[in-house]
C-alpha atoms as a PDB file:
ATOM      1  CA  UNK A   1      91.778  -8.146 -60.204  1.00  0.00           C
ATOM      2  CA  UNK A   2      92.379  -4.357 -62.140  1.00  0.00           C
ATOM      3  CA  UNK A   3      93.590  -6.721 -65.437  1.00  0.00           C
ATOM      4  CA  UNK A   4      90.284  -8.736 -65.199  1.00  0.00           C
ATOM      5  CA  UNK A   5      88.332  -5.214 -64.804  1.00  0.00           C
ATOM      6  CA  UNK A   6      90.665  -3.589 -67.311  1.00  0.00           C
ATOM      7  CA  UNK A   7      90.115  -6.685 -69.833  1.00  0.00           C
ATOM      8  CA  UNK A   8      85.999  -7.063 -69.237  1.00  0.00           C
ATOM      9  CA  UNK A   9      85.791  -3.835 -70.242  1.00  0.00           C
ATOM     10  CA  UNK A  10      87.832  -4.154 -73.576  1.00  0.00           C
ATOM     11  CA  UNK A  11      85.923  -7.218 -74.124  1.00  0.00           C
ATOM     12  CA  UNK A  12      82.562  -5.283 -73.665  1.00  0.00           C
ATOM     13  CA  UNK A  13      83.954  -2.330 -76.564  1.00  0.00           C
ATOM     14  CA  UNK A  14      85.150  -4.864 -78.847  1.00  0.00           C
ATOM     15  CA  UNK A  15      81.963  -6.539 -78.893  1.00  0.00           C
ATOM     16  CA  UNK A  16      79.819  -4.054 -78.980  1.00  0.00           C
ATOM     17  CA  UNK A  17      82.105  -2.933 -82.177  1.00  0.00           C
ATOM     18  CA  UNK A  18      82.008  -6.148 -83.528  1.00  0.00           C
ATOM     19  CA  UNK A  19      78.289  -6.274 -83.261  1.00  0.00           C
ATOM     20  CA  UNK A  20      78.274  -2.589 -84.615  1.00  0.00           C
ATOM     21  CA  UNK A  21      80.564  -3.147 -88.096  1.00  0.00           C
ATOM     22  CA  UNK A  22      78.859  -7.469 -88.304  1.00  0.00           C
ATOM     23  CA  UNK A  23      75.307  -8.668 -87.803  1.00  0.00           C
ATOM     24  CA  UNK A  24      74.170 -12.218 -86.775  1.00  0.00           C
ATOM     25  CA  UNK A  25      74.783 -11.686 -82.745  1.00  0.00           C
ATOM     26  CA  UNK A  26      71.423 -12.231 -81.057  1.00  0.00           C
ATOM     27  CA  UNK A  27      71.179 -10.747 -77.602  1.00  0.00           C
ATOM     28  CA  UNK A  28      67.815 -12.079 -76.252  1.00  0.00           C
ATOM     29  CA  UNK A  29      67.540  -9.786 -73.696  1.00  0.00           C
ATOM     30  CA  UNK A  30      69.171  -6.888 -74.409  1.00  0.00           C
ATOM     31  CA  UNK A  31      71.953  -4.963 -72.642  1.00  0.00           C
ATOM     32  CA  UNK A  32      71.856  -7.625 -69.593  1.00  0.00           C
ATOM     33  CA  UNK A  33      72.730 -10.380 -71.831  1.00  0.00           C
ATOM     34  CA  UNK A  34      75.682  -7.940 -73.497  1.00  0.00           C
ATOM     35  CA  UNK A  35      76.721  -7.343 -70.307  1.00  0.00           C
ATOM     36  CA  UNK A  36      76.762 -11.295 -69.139  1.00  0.00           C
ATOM     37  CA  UNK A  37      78.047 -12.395 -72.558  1.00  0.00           C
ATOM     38  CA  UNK A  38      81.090  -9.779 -71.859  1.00  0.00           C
ATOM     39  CA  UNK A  39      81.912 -11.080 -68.209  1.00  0.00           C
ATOM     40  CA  UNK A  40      81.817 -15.049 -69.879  1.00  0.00           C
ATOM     41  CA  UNK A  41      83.853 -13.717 -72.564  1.00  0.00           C
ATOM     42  CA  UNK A  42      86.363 -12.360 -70.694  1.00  0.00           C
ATOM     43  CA  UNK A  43      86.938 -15.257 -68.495  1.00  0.00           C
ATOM     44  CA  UNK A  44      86.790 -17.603 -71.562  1.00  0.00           C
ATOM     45  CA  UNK A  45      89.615 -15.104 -72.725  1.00  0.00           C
ATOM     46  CA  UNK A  46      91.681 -14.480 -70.042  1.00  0.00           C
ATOM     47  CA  UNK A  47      91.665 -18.390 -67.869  1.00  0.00           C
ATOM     48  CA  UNK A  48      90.589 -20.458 -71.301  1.00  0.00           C
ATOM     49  CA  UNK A  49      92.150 -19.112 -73.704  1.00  0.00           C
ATOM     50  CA  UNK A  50      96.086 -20.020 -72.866  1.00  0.00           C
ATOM     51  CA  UNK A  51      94.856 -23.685 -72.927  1.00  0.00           C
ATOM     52  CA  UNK A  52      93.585 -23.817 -75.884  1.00  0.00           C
ATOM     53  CA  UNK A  53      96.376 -21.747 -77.474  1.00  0.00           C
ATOM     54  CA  UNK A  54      98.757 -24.712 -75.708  1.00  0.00           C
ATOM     55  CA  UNK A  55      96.288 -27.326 -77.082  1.00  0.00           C
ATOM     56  CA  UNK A  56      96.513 -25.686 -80.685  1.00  0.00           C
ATOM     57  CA  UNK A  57     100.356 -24.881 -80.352  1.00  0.00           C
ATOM     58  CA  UNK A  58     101.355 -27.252 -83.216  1.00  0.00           C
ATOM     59  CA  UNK A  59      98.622 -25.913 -85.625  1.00  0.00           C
ATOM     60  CA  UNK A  60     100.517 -22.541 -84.701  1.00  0.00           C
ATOM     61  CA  UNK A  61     104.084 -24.008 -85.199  1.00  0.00           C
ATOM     62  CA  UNK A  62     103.343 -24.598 -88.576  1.00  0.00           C
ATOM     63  CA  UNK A  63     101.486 -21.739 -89.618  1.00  0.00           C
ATOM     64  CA  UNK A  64     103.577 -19.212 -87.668  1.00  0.00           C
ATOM     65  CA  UNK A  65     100.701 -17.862 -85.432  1.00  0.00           C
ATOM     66  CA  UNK A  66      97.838 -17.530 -88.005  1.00  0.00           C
ATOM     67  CA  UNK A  67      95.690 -19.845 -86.508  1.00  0.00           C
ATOM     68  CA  UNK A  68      95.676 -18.157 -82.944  1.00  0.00           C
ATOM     69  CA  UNK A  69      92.492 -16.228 -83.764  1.00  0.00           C
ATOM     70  CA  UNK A  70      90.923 -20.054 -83.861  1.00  0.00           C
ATOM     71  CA  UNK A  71      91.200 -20.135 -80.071  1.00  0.00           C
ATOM     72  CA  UNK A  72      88.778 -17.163 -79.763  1.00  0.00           C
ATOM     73  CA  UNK A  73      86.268 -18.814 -82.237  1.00  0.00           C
ATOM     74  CA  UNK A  74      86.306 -21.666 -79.786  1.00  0.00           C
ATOM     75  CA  UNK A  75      86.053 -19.025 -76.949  1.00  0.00           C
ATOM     76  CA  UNK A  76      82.833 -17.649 -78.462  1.00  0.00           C
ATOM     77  CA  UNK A  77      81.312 -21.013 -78.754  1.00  0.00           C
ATOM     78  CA  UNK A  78      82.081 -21.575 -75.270  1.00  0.00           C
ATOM     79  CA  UNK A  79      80.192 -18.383 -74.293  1.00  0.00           C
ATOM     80  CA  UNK A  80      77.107 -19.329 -76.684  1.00  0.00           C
ATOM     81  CA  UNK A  81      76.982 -22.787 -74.866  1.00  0.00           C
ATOM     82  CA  UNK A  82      76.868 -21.051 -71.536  1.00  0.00           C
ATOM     83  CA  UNK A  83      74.565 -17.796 -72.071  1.00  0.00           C
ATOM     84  CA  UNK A  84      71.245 -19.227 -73.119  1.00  0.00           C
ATOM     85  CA  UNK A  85      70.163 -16.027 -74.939  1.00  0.00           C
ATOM     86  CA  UNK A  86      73.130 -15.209 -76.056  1.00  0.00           C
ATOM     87  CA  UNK A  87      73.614 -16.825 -79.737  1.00  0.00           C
ATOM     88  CA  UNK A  88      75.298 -16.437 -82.926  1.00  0.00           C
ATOM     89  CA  UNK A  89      72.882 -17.471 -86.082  1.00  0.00           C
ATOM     90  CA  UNK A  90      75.341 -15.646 -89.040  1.00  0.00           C
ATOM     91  CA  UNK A  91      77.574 -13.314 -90.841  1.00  0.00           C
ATOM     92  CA  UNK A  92      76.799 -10.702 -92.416  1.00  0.00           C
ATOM     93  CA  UNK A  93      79.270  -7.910 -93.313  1.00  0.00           C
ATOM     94  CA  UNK A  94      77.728  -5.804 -95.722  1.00  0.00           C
ATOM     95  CA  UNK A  95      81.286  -4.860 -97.281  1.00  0.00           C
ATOM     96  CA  UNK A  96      83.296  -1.407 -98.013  1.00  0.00           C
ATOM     97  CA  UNK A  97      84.600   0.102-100.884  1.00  0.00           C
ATOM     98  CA  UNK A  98      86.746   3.306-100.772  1.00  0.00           C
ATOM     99  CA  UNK A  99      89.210   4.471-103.635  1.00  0.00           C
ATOM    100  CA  UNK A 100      92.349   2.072-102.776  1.00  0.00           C
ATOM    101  CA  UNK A 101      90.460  -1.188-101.694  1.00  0.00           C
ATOM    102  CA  UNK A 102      87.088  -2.822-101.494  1.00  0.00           C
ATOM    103  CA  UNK A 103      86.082  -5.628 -99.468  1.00  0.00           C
ATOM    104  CA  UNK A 104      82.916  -7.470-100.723  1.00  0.00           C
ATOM    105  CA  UNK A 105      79.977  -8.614 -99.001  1.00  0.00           C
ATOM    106  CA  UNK A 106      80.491 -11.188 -96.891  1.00  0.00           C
ATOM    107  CA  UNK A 107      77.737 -13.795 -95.401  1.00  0.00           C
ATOM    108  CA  UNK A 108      78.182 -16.799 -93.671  1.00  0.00           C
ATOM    109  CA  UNK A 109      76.320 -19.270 -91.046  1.00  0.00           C
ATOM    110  CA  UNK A 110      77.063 -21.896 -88.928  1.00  0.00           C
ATOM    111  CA  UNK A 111      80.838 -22.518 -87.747  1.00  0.00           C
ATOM    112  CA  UNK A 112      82.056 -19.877 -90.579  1.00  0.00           C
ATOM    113  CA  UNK A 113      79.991 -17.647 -88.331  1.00  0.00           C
ATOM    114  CA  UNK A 114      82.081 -18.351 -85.397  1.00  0.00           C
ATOM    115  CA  UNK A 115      85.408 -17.885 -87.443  1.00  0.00           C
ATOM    116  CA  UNK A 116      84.034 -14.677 -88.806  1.00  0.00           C
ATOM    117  CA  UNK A 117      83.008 -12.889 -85.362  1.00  0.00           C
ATOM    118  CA  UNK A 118      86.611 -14.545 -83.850  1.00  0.00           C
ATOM    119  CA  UNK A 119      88.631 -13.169 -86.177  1.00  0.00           C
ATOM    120  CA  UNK A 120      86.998  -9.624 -86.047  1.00  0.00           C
ATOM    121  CA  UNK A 121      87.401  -9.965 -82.337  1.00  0.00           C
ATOM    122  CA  UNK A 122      90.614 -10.839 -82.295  1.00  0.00           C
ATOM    123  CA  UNK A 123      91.276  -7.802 -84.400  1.00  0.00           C
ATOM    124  CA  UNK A 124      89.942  -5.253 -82.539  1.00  0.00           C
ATOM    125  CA  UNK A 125      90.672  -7.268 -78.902  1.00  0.00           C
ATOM    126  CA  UNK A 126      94.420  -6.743 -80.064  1.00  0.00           C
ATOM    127  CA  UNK A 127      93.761  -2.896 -81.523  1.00  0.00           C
ATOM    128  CA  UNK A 128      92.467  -1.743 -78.455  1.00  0.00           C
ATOM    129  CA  UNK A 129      95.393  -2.955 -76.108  1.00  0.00           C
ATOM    130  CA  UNK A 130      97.689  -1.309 -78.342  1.00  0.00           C
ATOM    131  CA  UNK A 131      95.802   1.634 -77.450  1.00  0.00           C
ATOM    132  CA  UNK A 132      95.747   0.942 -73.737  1.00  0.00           C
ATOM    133  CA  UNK A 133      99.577   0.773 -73.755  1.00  0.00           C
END
């Protein structure tokens, strides 16, 4: 029970980052539907998750773990499927630029959408238990 509390609320900061640095997440209505998308989320990530990383294990196999983000793209369609007013119409990064690197503007809709917002996700999902431990 304390990892499912401790992993909601990971869920709810990474999201609310993702939806912070990407736009294209619709929350219909408002900070409830956050809040539900989160608890879905979470149980898509923490019961759902393993089996689809066991149903995408020789995808894995062959490209050494790269594709394990794809498991949370599938978790986020799960969680638009189930939250009505929860929905995820695009992809818009609007890029940065600094003195070492730049990464351009990115925008993207339908299932590229999904593998955008997954892979950010994933990112900061994984960032933030470092953290924690």
């Amino acid at each position: 029970m304390k990892r499912l509390i401790r992993d909601y609320f990971i869920i709810v900061l990474a999201l609310y980052f993702v939806n912070q640095i990407a736009k294209g997440m619709v929350f219909s209505n408002g900070y409830y539907t956050f809040l539900t998308a989160c608890a879905y989320l979470t149980f898509a990530m923490v019961f759902g998750k393993p089996v689809i990383n066991l149903l995408l294990l020789p995808l894995n196999l062959v490209t050494f773990g790269l594709f394990r983000w794809v498991s949370s793209a599938v978790a986020l369609y799960i969680v638009s499927l189930l939250v009505k007013q929860f929905r995820i119409e695009y992809f818009l990064f609007s890029g940065y630029s600094s003195k070492w690197f730049d990464i351009p503007v990115i925008n993207v809709k339908g299932l590229w959408a999904f593998i955008g917002f997954s892979f950010l996700l994933s990112m900061i999902v994984s960032f933030l238990h470092w953290l924690r431990k």
